[in-house]
C-alpha atoms as a PDB file:
ATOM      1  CA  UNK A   1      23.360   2.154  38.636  1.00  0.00           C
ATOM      2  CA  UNK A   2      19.446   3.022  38.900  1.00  0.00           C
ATOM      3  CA  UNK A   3      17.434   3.032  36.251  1.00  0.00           C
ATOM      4  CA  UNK A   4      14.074   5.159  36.355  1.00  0.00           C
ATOM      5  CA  UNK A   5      11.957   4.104  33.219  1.00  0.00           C
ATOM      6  CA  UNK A   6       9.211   6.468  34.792  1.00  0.00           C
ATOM      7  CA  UNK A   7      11.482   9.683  33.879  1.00  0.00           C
ATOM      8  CA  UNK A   8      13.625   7.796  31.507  1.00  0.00           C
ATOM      9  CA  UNK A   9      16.563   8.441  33.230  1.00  0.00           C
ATOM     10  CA  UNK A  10      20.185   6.655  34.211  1.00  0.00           C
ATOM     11  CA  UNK A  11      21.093   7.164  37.757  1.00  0.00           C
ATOM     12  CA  UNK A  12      24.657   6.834  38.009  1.00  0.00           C
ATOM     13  CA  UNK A  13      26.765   6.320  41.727  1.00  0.00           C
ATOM     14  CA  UNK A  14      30.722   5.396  41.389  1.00  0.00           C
ATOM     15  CA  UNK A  15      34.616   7.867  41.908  1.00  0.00           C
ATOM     16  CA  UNK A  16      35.123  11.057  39.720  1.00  0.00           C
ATOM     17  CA  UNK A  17      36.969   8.521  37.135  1.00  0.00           C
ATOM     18  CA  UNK A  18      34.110   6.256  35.995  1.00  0.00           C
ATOM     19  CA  UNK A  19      31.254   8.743  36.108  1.00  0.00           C
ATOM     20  CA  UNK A  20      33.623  10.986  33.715  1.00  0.00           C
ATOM     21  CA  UNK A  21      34.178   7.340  31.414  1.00  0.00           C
ATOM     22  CA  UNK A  22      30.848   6.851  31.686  1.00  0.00           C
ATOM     23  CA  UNK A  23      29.665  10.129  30.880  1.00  0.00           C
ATOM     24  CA  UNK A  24      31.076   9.921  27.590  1.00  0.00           C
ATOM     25  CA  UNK A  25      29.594   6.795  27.131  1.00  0.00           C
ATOM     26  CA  UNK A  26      26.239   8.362  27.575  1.00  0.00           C
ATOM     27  CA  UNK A  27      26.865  10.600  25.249  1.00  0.00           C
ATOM     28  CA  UNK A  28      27.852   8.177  22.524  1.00  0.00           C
ATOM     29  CA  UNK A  29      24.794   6.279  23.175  1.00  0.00           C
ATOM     30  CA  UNK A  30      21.655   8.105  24.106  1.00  0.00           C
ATOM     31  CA  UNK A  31      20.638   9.628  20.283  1.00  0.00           C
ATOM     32  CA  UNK A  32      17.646  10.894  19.742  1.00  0.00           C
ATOM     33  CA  UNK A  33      15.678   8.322  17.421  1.00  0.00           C
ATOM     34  CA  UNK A  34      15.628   9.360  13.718  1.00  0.00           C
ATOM     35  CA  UNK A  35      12.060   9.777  12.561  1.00  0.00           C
ATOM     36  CA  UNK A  36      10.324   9.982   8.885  1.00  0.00           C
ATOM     37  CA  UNK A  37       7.564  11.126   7.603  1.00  0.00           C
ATOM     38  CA  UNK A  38       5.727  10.196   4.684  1.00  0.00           C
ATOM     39  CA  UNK A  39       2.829  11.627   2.369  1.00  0.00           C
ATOM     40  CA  UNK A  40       1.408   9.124   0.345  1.00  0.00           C
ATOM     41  CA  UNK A  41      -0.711   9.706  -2.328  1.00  0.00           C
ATOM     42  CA  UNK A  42      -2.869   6.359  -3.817  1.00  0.00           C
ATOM     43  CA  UNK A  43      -4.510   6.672  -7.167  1.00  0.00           C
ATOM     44  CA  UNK A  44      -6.237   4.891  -9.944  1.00  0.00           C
ATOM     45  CA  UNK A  45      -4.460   6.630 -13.365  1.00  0.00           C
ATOM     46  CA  UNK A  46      -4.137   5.534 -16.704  1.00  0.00           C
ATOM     47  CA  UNK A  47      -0.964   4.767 -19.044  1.00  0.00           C
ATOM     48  CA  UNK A  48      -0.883   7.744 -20.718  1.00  0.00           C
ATOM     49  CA  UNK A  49      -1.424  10.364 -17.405  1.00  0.00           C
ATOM     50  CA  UNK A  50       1.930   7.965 -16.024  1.00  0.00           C
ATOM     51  CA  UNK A  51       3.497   9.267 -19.101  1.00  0.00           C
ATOM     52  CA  UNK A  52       2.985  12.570 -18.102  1.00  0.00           C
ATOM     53  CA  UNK A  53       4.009  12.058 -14.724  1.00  0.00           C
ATOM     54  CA  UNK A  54       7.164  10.870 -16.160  1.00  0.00           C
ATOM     55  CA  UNK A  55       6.986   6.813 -15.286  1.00  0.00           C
ATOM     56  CA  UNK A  56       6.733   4.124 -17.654  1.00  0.00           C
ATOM     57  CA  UNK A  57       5.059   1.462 -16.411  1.00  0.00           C
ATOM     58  CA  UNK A  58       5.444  -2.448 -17.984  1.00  0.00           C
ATOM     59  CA  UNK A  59       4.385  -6.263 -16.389  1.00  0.00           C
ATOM     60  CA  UNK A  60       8.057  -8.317 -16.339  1.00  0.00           C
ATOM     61  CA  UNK A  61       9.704 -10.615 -14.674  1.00  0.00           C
ATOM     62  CA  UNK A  62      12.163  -8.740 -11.848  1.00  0.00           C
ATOM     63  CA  UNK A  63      15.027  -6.830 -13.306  1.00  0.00           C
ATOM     64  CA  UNK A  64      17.986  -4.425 -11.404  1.00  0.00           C
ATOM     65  CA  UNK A  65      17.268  -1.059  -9.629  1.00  0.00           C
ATOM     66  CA  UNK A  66      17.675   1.661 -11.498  1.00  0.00           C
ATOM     67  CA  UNK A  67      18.575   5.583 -10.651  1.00  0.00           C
ATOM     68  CA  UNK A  68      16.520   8.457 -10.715  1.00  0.00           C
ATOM     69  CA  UNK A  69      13.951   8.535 -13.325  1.00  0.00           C
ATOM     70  CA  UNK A  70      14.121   4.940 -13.807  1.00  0.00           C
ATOM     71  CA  UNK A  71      11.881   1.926 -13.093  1.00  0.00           C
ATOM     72  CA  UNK A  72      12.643  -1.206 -11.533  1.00  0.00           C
ATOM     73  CA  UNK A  73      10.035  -3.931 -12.616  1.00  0.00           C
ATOM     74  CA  UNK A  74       9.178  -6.860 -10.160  1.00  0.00           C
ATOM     75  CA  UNK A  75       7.052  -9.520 -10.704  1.00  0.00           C
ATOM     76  CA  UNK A  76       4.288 -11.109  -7.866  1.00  0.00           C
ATOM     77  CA  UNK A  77       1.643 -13.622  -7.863  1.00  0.00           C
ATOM     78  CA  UNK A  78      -1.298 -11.242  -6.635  1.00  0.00           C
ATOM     79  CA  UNK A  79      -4.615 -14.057  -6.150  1.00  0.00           C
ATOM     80  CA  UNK A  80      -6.131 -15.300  -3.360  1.00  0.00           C
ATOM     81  CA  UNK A  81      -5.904 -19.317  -3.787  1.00  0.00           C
ATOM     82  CA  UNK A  82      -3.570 -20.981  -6.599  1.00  0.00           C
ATOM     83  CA  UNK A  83      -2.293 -18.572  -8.742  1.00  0.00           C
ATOM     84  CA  UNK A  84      -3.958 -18.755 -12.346  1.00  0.00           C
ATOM     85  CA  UNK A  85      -2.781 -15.473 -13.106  1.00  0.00           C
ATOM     86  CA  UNK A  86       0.992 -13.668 -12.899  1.00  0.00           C
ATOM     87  CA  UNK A  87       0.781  -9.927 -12.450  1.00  0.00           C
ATOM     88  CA  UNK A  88       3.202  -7.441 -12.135  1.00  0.00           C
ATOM     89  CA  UNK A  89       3.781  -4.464  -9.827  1.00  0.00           C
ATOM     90  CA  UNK A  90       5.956  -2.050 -10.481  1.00  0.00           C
ATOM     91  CA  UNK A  91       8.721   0.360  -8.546  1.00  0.00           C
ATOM     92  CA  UNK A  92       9.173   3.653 -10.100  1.00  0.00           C
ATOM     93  CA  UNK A  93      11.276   6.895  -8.989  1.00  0.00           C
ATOM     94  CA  UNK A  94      10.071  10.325 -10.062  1.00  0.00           C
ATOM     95  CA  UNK A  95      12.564  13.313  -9.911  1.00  0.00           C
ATOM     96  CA  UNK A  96      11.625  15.976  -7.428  1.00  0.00           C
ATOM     97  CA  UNK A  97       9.044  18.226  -8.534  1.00  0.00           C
ATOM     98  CA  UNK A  98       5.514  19.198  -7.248  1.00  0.00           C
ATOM     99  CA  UNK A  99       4.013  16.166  -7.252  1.00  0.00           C
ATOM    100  CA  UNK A 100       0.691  17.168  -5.417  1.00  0.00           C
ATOM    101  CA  UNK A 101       0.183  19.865  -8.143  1.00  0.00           C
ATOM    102  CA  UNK A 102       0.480  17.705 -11.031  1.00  0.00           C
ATOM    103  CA  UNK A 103      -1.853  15.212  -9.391  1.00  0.00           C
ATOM    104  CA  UNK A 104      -4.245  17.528  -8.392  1.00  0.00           C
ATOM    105  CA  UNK A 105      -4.477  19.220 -12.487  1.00  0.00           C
ATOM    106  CA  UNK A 106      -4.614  14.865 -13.661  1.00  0.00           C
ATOM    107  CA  UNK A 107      -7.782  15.079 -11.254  1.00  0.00           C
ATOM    108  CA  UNK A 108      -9.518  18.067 -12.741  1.00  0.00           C
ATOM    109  CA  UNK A 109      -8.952  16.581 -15.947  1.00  0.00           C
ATOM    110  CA  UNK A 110     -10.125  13.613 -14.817  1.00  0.00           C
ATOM    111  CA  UNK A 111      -7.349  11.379 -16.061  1.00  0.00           C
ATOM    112  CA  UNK A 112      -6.979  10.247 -12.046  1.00  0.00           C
ATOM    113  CA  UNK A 113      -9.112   9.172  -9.199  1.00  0.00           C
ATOM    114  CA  UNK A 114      -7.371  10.230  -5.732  1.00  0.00           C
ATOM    115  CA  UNK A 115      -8.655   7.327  -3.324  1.00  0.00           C
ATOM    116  CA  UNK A 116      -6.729   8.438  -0.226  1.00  0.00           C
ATOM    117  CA  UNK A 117      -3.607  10.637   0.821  1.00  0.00           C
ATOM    118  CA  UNK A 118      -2.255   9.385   3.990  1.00  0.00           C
ATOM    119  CA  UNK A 119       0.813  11.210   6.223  1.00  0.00           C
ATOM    120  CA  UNK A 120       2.543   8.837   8.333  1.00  0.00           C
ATOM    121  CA  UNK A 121       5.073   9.582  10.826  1.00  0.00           C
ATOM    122  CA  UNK A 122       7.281   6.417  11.834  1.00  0.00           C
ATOM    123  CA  UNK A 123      10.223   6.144  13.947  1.00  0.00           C
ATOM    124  CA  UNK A 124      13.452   4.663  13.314  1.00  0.00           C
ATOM    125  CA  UNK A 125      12.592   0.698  12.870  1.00  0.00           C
ATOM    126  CA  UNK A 126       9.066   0.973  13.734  1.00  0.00           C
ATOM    127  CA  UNK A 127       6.235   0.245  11.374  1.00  0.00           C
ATOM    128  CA  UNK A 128       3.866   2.598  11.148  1.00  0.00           C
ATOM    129  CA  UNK A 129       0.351   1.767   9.258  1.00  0.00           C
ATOM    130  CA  UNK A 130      -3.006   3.113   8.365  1.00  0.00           C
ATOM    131  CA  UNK A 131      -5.876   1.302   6.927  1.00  0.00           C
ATOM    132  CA  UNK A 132      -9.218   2.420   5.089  1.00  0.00           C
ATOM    133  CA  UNK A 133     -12.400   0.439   4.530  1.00  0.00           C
ATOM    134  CA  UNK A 134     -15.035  -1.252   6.419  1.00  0.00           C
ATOM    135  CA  UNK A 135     -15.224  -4.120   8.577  1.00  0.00           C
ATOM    136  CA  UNK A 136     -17.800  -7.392   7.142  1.00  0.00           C
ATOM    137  CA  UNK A 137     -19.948  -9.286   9.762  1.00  0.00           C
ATOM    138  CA  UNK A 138     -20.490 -13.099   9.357  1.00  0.00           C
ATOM    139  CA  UNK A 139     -21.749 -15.637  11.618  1.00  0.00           C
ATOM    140  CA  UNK A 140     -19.735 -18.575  12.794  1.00  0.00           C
ATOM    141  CA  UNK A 141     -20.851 -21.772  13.807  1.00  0.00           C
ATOM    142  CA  UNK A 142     -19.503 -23.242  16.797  1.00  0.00           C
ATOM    143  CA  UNK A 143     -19.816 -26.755  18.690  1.00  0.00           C
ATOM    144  CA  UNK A 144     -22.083 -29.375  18.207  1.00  0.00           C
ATOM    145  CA  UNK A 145     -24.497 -27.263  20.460  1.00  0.00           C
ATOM    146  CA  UNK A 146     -25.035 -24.963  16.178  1.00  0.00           C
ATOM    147  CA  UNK A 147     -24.547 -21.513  18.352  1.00  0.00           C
ATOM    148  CA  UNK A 148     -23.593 -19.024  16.200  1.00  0.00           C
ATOM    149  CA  UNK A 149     -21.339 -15.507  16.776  1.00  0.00           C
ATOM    150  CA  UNK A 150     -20.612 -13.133  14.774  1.00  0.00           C
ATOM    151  CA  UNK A 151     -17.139 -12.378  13.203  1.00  0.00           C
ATOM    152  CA  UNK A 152     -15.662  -9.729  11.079  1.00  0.00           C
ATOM    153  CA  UNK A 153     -13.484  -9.790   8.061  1.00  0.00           C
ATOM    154  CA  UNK A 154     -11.686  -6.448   6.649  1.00  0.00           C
ATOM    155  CA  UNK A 155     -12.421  -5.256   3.999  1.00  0.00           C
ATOM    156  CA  UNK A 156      -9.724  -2.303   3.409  1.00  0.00           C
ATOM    157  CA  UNK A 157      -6.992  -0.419   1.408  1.00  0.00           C
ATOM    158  CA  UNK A 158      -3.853  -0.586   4.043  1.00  0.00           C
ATOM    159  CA  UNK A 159      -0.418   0.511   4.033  1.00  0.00           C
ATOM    160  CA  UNK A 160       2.198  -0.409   6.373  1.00  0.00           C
ATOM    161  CA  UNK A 161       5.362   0.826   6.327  1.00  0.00           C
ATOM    162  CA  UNK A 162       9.159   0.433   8.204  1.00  0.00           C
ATOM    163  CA  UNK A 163      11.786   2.507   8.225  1.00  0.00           C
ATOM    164  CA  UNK A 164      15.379   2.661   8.642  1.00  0.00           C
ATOM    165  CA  UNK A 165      17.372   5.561   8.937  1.00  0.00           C
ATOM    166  CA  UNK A 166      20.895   5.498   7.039  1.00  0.00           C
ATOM    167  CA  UNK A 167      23.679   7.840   6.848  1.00  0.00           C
ATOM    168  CA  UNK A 168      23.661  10.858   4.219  1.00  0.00           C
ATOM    169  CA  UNK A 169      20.097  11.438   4.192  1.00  0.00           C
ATOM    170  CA  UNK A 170      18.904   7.864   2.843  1.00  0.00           C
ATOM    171  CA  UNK A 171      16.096   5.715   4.444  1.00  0.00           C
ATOM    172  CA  UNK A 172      15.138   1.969   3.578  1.00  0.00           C
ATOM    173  CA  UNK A 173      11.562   1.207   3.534  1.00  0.00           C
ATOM    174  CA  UNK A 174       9.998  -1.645   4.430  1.00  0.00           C
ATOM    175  CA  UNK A 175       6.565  -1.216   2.517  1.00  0.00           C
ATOM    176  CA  UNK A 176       3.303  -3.229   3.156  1.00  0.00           C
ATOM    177  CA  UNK A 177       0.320  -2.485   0.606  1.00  0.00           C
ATOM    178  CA  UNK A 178      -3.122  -4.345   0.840  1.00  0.00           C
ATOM    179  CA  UNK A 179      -6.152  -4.367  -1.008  1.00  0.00           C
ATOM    180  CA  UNK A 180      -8.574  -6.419   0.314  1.00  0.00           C
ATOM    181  CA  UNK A 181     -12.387  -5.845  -1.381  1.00  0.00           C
ATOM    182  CA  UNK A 182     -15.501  -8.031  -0.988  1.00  0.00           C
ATOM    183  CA  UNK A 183     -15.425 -11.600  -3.133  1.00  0.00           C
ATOM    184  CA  UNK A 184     -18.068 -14.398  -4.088  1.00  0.00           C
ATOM    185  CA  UNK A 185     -20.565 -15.695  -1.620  1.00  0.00           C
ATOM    186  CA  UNK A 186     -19.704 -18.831  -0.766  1.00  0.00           C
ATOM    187  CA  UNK A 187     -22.697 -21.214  -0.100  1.00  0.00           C
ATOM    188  CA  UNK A 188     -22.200 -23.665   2.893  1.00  0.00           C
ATOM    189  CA  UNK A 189     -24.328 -26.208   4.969  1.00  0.00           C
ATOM    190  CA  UNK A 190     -25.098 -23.898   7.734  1.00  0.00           C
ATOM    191  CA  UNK A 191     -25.222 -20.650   5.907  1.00  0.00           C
ATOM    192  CA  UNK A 192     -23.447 -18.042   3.347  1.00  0.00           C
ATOM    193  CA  UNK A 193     -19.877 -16.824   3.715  1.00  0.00           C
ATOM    194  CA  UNK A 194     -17.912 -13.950   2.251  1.00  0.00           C
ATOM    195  CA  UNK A 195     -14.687 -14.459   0.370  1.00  0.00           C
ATOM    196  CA  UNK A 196     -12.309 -11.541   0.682  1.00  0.00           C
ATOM    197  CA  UNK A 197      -9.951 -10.999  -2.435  1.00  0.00           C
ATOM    198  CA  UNK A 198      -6.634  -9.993  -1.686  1.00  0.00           C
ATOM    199  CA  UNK A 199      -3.890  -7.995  -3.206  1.00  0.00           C
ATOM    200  CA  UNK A 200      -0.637  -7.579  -1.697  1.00  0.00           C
ATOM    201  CA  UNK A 201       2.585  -5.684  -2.439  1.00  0.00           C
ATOM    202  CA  UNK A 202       5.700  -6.293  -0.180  1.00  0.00           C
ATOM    203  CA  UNK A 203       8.832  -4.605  -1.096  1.00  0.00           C
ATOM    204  CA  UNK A 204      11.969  -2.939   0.403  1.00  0.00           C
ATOM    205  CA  UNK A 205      13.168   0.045  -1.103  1.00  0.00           C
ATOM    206  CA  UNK A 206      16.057   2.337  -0.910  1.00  0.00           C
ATOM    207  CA  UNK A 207      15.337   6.084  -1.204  1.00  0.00           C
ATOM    208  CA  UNK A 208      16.724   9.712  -0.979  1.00  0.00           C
ATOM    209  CA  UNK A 209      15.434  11.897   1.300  1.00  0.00           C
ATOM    210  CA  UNK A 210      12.783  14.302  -0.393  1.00  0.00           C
ATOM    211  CA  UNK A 211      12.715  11.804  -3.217  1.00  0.00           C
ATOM    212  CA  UNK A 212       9.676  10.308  -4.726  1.00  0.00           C
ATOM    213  CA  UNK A 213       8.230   6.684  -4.635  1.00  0.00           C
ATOM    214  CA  UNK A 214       5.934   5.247  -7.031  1.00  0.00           C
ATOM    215  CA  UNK A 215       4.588   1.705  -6.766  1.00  0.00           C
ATOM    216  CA  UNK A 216       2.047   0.270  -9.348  1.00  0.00           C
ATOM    217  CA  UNK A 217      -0.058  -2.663  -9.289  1.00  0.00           C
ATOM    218  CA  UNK A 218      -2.407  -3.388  -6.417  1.00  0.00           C
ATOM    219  CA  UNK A 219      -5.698  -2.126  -8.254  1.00  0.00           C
ATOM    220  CA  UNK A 220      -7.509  -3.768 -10.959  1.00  0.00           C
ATOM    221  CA  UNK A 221     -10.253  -3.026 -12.926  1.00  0.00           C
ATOM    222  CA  UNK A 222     -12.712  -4.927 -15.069  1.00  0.00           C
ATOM    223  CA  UNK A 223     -14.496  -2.976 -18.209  1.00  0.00           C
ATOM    224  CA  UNK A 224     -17.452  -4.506 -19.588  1.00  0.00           C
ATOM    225  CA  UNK A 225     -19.435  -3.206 -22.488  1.00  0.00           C
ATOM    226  CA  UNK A 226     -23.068  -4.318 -22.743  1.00  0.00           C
ATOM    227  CA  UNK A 227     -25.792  -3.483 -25.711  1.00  0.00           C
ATOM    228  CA  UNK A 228     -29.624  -2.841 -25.194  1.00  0.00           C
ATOM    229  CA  UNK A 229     -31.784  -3.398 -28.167  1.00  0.00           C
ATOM    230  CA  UNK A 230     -35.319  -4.989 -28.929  1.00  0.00           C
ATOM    231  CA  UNK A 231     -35.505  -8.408 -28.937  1.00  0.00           C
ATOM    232  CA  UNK A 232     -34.887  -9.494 -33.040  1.00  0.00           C
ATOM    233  CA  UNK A 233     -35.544  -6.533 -34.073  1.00  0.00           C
ATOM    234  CA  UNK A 234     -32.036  -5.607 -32.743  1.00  0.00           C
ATOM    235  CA  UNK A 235     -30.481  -8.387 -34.579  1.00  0.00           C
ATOM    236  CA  UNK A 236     -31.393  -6.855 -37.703  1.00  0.00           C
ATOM    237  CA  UNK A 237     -28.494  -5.170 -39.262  1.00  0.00           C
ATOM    238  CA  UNK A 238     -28.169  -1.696 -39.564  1.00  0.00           C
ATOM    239  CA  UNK A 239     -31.821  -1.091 -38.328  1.00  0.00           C
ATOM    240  CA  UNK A 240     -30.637  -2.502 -34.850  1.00  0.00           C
ATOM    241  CA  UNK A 241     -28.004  -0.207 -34.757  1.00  0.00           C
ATOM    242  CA  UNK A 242     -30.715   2.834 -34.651  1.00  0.00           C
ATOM    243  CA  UNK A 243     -32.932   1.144 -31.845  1.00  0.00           C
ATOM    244  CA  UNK A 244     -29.813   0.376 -29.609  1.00  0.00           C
ATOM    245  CA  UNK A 245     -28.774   2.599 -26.762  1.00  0.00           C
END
């Protein structure tokens, strides 16, 4: 028995009787790997455009899968250092419709912002990924000699995914979904350094294949409202409401 990893190929010497057994033995082995691929679509939306889309979304503690058009709700710690904070993410499935359609009208009526649309193609237990962002230089210290280099922290939206091909058209993914956006500047003896804030989703899912995925959870967003107005004069009650902006 040879075998040529340049060709991928099984050279095979031995009687009539074992190349036959063997044959079939081949044949039973060498499958062609299953692949997948997947369009992913990630988006900023509201509550009431997930109505529309047919998910409801809610922050719980983990509960049991659902079917088709149901949610299944897990709970994550999402900060960086100690946890002050618990916050949900959410696994939703959407019945099969045209998805890039509806998203595309949310858009126009600017009820959604698309941030990326990734296609991945992965093989049978292979993680596939794909990352978007920018890359943040800092200098680093090193030895008692002070010679600095430079360094570089990510700053990016990533997705990594694994998957695993069943029987009767199912697939189990392994998913991976980052968030990773600039922090506080963190002042040290020998300089300023850049905190990176994390978010992370990690999750294995069951799914159909065709069917749609929805995960929710690795954005947030801080509103703040802030008043302009002349200094006491804008204190002054209902003539500070004319002079505001």
């Amino acid at each position: 028995m040879t075998v040529d990893k340049r060709t991928n190929r099984l050279l095979l010497r031995d009687n009539k009787t074992a190349l036959s057994a063997l044959e079939q033995w081949v044949a039973q082995m060498d499958l062609p790997v299953g692949q997948v691929e997947l369009s992913a679509h990630i988006v900023t939306i509201n509550e009431k455009s997930l109505r529309e889309l047919g998910v409801k979304w809610t922050l719980a503690d983990a509960q049991q899968a659902g079917g088709v058009g149901q949610v299944t709700t897990l709970g994550s710690d999402l900060s960086v250092a100690t946890a002050t904070t618990h916050v949900g993410f959410n696994i939703g499935r959407i019945n099969g419709r045209l998805l890039d359609l509806e998203l595309s009208a949310l858009e126009q009526k600017q009820q959604l912002d698309i941030i990326a649309s990734p296609r991945l193609l992965a093989s049978h237990l292979q993680p596939a990924s794909i990352k978007q962002g920018s890359e943040i230089p800092y200098q680093v210290s090193s030895g008692e000699s002070g010679a600095t280099s430079v360094e570089f922290k990510e700053a990016v939206l990533g997705m990594e995914v694994t998957p695993t091909v069943l029987q009767k058209g199912r697939i189990r993914l392994k998913l991976h979904i980052s968030q990773n956006v600039p922090g506080q500047v963190l002042q040290q003896a020998d300089g300023e350094v850049l905190a990176i804030d994390k978010q992370e989703i990690e999750t294995q899912v069951e799914v159909k294949s065709g069917e749609t995925l929805a995960l929710g959870g690795i954005f947030t967003r801080k509103n703040k409202s802030g008043q302009d107005s002349v200094p006491l004069l804008g204190d002054i009650p209902w003539f500070g409401a004319i002079i505001s902006s």
